[in-house]
PDB file of N, CA and C in Angstrom:
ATOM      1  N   UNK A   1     -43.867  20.352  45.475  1.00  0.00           N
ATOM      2  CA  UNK A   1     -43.318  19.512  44.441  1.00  0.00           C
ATOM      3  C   UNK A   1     -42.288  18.561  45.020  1.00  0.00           C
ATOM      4  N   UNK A   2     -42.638  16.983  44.186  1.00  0.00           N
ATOM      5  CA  UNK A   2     -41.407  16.268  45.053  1.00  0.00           C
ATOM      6  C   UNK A   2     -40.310  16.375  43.915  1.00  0.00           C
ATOM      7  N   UNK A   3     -39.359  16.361  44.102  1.00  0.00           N
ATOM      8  CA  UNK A   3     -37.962  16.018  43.141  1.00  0.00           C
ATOM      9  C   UNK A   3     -37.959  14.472  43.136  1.00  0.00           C
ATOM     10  N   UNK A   4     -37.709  13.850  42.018  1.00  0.00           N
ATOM     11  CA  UNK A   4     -37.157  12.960  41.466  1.00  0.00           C
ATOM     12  C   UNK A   4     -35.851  12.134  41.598  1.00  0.00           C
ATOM     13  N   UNK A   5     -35.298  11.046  41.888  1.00  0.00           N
ATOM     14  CA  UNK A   5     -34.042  10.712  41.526  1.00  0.00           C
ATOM     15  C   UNK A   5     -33.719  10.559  40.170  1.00  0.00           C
ATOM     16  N   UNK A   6     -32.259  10.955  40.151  1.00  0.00           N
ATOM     17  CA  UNK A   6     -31.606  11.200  38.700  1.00  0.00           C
ATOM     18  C   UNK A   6     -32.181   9.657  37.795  1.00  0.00           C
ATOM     19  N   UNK A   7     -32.438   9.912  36.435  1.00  0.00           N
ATOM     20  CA  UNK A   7     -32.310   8.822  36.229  1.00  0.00           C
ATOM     21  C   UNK A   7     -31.412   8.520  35.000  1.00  0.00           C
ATOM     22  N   UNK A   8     -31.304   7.407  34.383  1.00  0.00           N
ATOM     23  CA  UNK A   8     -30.419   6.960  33.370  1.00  0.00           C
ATOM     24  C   UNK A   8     -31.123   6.380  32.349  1.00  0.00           C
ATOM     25  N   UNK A   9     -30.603   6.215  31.154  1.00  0.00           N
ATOM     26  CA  UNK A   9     -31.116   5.860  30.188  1.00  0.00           C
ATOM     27  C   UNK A   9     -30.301   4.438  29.753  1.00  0.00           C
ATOM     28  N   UNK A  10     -31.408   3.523  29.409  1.00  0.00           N
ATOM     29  CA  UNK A  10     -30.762   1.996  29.257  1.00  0.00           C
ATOM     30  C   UNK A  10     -29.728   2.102  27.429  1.00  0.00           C
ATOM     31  N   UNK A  11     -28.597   1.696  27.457  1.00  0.00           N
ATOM     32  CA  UNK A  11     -27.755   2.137  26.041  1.00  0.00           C
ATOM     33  C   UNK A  11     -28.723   0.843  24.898  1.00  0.00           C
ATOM     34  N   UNK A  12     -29.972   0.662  25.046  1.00  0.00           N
ATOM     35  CA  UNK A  12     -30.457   0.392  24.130  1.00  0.00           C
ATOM     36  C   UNK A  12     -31.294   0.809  22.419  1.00  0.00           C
ATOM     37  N   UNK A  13     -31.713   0.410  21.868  1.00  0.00           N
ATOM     38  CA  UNK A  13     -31.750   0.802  20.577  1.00  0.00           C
ATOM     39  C   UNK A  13     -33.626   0.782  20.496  1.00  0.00           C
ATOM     40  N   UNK A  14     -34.094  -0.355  21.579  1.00  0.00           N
ATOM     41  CA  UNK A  14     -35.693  -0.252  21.406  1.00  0.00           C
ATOM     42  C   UNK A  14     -36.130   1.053  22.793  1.00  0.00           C
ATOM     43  N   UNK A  15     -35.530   1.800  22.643  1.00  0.00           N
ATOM     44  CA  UNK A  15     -36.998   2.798  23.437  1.00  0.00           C
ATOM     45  C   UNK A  15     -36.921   2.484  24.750  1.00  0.00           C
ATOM     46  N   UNK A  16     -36.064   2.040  25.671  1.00  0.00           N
ATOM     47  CA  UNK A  16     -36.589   1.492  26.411  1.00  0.00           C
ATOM     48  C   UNK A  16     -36.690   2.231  27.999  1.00  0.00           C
ATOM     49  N   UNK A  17     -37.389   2.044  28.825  1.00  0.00           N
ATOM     50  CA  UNK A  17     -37.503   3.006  29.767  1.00  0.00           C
ATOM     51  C   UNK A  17     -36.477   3.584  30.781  1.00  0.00           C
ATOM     52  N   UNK A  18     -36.559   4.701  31.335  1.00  0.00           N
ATOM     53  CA  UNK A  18     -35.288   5.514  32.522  1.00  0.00           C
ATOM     54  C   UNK A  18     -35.546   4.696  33.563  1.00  0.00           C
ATOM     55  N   UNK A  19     -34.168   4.104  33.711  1.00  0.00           N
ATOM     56  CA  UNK A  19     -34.140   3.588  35.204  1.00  0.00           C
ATOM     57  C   UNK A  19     -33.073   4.200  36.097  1.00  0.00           C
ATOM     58  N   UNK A  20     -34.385   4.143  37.457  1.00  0.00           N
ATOM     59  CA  UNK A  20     -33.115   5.406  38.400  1.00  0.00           C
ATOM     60  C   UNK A  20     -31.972   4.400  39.103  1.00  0.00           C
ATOM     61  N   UNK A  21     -31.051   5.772  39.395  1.00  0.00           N
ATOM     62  CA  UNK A  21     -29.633   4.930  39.562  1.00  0.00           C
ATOM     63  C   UNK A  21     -30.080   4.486  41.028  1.00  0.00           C
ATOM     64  N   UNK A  22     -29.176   3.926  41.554  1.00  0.00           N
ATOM     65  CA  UNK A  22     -29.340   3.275  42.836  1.00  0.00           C
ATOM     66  C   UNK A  22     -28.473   4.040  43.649  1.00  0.00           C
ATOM     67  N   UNK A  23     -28.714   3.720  44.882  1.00  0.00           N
ATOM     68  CA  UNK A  23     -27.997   5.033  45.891  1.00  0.00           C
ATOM     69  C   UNK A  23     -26.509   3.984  46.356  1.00  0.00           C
ATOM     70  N   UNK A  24     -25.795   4.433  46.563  1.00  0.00           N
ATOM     71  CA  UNK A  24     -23.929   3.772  47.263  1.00  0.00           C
ATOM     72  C   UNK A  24     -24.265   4.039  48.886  1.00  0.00           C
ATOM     73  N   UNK A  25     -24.205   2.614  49.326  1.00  0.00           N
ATOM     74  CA  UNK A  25     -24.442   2.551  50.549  1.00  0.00           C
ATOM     75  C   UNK A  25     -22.977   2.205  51.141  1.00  0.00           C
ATOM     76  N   UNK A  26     -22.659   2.811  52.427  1.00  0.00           N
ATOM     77  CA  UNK A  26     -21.555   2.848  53.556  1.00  0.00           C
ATOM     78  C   UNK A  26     -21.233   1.172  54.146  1.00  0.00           C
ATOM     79  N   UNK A  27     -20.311   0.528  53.964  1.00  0.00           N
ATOM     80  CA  UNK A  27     -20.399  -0.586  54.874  1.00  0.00           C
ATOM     81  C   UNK A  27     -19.073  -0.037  55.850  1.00  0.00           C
ATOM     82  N   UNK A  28     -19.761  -0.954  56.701  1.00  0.00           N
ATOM     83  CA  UNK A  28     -19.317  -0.619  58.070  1.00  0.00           C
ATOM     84  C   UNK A  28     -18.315  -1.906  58.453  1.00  0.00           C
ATOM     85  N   UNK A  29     -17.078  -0.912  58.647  1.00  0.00           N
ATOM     86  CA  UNK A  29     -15.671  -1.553  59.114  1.00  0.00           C
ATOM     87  C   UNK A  29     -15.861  -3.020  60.010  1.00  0.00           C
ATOM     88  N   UNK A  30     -15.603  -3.838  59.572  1.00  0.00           N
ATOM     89  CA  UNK A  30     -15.088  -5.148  60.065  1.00  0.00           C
ATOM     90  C   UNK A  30     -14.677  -5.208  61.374  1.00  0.00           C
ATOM     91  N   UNK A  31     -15.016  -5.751  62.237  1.00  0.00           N
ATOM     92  CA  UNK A  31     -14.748  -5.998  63.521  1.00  0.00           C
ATOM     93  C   UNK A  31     -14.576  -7.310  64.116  1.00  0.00           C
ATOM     94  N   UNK A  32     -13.639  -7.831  64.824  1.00  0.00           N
ATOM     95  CA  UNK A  32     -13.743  -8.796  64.784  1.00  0.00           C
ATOM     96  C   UNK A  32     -14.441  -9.656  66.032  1.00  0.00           C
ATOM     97  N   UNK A  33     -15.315 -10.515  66.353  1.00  0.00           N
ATOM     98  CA  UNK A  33     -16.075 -10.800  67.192  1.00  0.00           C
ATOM     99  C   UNK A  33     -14.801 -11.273  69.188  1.00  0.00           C
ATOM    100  N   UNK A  34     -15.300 -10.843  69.528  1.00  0.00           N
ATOM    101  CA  UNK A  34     -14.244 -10.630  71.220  1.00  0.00           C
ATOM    102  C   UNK A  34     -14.128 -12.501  71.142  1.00  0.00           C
ATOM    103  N   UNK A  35     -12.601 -12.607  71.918  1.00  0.00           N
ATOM    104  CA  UNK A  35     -12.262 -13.974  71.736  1.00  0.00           C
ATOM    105  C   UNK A  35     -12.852 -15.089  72.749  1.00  0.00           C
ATOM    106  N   UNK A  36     -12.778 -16.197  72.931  1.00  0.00           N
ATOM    107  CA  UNK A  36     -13.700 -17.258  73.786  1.00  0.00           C
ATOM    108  C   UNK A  36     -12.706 -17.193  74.932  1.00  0.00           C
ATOM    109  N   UNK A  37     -13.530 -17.936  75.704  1.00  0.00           N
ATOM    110  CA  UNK A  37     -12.565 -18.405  77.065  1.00  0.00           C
ATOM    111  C   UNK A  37     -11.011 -19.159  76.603  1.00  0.00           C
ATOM    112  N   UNK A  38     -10.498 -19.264  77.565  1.00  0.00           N
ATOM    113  CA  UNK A  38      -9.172 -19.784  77.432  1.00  0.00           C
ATOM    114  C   UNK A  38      -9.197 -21.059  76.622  1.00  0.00           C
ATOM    115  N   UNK A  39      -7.838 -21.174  76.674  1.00  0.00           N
ATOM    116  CA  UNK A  39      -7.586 -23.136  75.879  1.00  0.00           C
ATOM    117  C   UNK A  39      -8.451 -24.439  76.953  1.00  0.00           C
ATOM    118  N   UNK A  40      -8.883 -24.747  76.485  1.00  0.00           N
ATOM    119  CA  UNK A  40      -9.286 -26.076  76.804  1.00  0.00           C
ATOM    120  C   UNK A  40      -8.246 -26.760  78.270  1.00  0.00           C
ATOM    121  N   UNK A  41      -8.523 -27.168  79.312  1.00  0.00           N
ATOM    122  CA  UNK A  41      -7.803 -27.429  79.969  1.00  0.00           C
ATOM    123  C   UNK A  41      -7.012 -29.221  79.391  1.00  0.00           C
ATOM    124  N   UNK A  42      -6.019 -28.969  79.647  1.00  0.00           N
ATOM    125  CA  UNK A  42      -5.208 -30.556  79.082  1.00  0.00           C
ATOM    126  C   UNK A  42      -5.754 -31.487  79.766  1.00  0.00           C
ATOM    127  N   UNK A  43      -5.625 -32.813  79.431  1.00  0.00           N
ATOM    128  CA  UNK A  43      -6.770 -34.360  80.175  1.00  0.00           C
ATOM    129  C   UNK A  43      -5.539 -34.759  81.095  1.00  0.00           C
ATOM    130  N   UNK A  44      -6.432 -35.468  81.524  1.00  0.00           N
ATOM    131  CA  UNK A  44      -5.134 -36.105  82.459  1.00  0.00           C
ATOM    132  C   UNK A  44      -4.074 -36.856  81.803  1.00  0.00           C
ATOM    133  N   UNK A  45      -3.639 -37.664  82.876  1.00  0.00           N
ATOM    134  CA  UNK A  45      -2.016 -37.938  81.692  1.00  0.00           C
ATOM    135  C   UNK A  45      -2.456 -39.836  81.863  1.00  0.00           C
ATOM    136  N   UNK A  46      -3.837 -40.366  82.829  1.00  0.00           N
ATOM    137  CA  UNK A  46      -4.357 -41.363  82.568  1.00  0.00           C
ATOM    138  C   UNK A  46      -4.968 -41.841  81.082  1.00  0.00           C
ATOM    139  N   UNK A  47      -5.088 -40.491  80.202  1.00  0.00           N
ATOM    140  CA  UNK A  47      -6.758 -40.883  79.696  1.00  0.00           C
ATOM    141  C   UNK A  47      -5.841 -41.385  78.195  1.00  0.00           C
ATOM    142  N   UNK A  48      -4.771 -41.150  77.379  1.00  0.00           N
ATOM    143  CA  UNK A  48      -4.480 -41.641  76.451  1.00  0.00           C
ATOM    144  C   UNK A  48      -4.054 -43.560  76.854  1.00  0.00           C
ATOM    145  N   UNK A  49      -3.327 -43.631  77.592  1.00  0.00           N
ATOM    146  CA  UNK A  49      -2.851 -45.327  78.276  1.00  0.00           C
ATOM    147  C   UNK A  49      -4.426 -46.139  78.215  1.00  0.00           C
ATOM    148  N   UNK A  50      -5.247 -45.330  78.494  1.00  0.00           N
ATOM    149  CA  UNK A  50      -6.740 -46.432  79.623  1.00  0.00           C
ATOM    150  C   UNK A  50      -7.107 -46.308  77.639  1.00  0.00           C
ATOM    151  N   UNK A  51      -7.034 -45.042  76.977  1.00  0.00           N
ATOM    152  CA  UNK A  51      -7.929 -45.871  75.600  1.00  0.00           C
ATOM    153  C   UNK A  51      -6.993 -46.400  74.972  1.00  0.00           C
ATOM    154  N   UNK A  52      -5.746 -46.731  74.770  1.00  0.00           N
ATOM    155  CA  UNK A  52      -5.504 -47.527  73.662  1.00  0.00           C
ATOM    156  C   UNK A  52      -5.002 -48.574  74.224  1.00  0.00           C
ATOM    157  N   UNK A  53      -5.068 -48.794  75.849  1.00  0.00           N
ATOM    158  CA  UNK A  53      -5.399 -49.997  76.648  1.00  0.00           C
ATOM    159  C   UNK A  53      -7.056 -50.556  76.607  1.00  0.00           C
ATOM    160  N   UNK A  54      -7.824 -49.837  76.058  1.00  0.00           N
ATOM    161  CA  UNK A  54      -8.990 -50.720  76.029  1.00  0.00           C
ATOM    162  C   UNK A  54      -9.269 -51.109  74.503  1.00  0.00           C
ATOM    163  N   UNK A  55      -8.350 -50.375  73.588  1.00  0.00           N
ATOM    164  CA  UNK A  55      -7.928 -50.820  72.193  1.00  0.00           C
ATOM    165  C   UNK A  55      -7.732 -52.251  72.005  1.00  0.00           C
ATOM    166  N   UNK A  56      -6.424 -52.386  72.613  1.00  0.00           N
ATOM    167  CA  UNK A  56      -5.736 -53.322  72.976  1.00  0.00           C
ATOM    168  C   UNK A  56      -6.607 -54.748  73.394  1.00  0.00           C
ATOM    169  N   UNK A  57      -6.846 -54.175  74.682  1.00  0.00           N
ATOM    170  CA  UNK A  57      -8.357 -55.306  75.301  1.00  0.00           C
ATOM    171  C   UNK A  57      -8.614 -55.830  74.361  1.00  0.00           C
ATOM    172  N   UNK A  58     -10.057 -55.365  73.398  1.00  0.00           N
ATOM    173  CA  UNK A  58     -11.049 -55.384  72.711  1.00  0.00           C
ATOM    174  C   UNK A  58     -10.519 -56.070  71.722  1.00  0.00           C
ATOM    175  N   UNK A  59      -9.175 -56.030  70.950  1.00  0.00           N
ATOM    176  CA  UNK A  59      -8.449 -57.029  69.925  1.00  0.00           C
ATOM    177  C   UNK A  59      -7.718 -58.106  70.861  1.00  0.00           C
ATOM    178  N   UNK A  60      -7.547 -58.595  71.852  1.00  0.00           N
ATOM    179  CA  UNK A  60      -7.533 -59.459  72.274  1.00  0.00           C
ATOM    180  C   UNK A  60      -8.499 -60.369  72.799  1.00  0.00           C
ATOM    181  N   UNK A  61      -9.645 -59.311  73.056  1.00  0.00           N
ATOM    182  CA  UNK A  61     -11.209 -60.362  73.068  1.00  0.00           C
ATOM    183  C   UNK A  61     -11.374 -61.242  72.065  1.00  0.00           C
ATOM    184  N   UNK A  62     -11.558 -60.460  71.166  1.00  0.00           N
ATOM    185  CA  UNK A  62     -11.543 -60.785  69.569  1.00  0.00           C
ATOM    186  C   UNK A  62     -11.139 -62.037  69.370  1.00  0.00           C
ATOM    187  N   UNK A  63      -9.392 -61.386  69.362  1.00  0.00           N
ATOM    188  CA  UNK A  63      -8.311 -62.989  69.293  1.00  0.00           C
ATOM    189  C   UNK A  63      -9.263 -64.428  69.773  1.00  0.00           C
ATOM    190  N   UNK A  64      -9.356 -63.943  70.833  1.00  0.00           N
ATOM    191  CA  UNK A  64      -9.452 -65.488  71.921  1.00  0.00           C
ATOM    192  C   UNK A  64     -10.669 -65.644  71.376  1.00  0.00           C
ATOM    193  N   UNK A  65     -11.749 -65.058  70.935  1.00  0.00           N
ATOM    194  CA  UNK A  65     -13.572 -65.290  70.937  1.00  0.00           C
ATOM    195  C   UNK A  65     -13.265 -66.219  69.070  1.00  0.00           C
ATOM    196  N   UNK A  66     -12.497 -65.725  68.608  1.00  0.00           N
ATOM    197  CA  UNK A  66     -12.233 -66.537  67.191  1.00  0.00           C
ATOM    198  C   UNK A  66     -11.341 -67.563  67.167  1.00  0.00           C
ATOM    199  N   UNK A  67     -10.492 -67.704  68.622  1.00  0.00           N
ATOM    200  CA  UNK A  67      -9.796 -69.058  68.312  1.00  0.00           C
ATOM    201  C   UNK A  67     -10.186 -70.094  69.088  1.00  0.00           C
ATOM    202  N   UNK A  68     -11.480 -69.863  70.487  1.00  0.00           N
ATOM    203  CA  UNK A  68     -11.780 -70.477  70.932  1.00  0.00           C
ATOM    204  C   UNK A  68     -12.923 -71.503  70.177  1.00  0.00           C
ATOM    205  N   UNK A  69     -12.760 -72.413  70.364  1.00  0.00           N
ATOM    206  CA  UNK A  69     -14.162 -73.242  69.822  1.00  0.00           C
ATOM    207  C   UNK A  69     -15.037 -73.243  70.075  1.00  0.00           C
ATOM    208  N   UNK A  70     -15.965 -72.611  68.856  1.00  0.00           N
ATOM    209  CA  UNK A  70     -17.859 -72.361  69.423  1.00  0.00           C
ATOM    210  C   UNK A  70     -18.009 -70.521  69.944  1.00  0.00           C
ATOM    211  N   UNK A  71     -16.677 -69.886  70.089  1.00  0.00           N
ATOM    212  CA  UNK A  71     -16.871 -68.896  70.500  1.00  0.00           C
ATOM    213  C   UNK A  71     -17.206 -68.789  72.286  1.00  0.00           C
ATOM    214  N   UNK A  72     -16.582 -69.977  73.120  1.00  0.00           N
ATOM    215  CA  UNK A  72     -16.909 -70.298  74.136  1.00  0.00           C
ATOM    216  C   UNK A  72     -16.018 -69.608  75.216  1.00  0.00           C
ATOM    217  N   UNK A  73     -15.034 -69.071  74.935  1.00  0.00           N
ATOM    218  CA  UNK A  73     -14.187 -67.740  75.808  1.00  0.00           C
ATOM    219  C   UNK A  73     -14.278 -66.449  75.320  1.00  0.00           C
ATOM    220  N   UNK A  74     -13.962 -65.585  75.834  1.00  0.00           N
ATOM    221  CA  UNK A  74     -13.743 -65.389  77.087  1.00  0.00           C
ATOM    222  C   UNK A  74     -14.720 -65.118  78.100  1.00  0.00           C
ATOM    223  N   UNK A  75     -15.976 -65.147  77.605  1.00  0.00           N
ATOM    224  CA  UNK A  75     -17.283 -65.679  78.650  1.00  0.00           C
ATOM    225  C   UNK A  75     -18.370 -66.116  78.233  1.00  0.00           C
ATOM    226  N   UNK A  76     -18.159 -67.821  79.019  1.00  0.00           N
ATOM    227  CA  UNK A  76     -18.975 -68.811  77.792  1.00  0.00           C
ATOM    228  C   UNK A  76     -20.182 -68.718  77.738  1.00  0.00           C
ATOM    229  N   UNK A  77     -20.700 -68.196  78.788  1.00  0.00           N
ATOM    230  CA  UNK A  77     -22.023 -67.863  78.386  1.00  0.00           C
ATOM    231  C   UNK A  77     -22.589 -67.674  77.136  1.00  0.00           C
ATOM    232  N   UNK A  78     -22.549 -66.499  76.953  1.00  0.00           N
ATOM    233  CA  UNK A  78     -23.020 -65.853  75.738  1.00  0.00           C
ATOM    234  C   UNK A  78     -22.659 -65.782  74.629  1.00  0.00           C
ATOM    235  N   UNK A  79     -21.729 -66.893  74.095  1.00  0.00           N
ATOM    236  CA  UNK A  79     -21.106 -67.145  72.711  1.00  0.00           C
ATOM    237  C   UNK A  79     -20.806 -66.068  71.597  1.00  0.00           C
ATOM    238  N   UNK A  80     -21.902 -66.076  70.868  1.00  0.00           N
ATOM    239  CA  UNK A  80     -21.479 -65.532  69.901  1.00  0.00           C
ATOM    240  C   UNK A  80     -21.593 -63.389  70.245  1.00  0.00           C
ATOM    241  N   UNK A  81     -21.963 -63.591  71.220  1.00  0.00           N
ATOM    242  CA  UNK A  81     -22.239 -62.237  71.517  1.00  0.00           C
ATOM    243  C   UNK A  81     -20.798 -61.562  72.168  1.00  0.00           C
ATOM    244  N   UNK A  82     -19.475 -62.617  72.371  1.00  0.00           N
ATOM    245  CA  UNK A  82     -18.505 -61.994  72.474  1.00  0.00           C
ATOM    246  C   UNK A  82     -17.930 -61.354  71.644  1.00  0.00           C
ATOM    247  N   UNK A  83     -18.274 -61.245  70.890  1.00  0.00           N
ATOM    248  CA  UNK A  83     -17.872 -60.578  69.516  1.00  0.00           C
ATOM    249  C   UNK A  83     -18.609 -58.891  69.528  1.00  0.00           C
ATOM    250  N   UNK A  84     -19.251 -58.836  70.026  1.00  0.00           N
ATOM    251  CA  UNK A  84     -20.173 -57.566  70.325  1.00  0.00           C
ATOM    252  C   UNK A  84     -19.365 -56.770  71.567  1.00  0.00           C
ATOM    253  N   UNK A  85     -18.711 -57.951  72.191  1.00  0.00           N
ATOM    254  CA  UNK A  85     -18.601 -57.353  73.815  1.00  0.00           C
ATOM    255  C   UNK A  85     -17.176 -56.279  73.370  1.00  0.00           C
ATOM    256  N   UNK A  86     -16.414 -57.439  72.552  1.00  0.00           N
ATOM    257  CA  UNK A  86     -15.125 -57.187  71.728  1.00  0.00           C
ATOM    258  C   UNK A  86     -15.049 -55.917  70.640  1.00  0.00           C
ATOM    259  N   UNK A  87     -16.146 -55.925  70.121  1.00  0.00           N
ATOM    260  CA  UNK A  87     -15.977 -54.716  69.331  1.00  0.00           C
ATOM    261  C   UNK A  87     -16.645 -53.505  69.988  1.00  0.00           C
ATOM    262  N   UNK A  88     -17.330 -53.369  71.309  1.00  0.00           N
ATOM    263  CA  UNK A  88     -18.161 -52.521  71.966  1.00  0.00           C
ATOM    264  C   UNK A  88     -16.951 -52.002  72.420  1.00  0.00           C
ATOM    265  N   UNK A  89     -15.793 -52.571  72.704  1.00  0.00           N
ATOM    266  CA  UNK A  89     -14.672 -52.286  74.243  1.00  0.00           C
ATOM    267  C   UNK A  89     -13.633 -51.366  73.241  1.00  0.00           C
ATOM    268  N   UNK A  90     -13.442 -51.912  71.844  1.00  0.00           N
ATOM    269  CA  UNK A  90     -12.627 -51.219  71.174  1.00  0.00           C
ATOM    270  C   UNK A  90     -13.219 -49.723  70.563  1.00  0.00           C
ATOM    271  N   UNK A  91     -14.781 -49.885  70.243  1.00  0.00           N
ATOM    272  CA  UNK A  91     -15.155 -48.572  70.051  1.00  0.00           C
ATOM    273  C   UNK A  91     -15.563 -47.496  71.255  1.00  0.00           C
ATOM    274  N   UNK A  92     -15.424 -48.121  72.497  1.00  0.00           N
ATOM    275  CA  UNK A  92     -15.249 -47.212  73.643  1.00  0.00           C
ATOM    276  C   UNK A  92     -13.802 -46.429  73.277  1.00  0.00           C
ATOM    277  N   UNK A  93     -12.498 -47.286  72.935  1.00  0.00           N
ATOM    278  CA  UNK A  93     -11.450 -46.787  73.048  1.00  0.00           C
ATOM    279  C   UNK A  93     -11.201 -45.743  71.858  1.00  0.00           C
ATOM    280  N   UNK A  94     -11.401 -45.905  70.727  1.00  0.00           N
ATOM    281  CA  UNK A  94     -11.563 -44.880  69.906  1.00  0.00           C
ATOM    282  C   UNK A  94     -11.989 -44.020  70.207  1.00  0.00           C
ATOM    283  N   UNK A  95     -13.807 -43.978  71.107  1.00  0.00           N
ATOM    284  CA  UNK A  95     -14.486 -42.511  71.149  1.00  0.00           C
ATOM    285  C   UNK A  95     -13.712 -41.474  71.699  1.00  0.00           C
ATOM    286  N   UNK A  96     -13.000 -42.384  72.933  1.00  0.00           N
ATOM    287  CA  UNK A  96     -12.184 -41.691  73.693  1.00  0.00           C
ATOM    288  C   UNK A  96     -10.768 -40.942  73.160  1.00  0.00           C
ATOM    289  N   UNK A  97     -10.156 -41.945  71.999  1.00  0.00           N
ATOM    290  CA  UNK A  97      -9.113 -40.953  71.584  1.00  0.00           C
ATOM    291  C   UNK A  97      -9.646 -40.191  70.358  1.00  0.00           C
ATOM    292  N   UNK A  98     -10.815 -40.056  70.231  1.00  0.00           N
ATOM    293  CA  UNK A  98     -11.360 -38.488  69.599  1.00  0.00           C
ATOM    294  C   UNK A  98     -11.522 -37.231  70.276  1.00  0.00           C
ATOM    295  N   UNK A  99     -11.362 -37.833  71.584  1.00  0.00           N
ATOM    296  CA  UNK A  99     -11.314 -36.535  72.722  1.00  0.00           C
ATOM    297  C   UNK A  99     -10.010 -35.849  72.631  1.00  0.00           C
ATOM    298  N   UNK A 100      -8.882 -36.865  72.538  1.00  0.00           N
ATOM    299  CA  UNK A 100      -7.740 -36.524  72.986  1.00  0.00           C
ATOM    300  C   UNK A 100      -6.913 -35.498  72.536  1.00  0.00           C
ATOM    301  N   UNK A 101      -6.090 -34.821  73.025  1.00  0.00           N
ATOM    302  CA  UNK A 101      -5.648 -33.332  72.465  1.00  0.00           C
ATOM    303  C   UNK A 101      -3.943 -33.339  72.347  1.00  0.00           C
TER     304      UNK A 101
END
């Protein structure tokens, strides 16, 4: 003969069928996962000066590429594409102070 789990009766009024209780399961104590390697080593003491020196740059491209006529400095070649060169030099300098710590 097998035995049964206990069961319970639903506190309803239509008849309605024994449902067995459910079993209380153990959770298991919290641990906390082992820590990473050390801190991050610090950047050099070049790398904040060189990006918001190429900040700098890149709004002075700018300057000169909008006050020159035709867009013909700071390298006449390629006119209107100094404006690309200018905003390429300043979003180098940003990427870089997203690094920075």
């Amino acid at each position: 003969m097998t035995t049964k789990p206990p069961l319970l009766t639903a506190p309803s009024q239509t008849g309605a069928t024994p449902v067995p209780e459910s079993k209380s399961r153990k959770k298991a104590t919290y641990t906390p996962p082992p820590s990473k390697a050390a801190a991050p080593k610090p950047l050099p003491r070049w790398f904040l000066p060189v990006s918001l020196g190429l900040m700098i740059l890149g709004l002075l491209w700018l300057v000169v590429t909008y006050l020159s006529p035709g867009a013909a400095y700071p390298v006449p070649g390629i006119g209107q594409w100094n404006l690309a060169v200018g905003f390429t030099i300043i979003i180098v300098g940003f990427g870089m102070l997203t690094r920075w710590r």
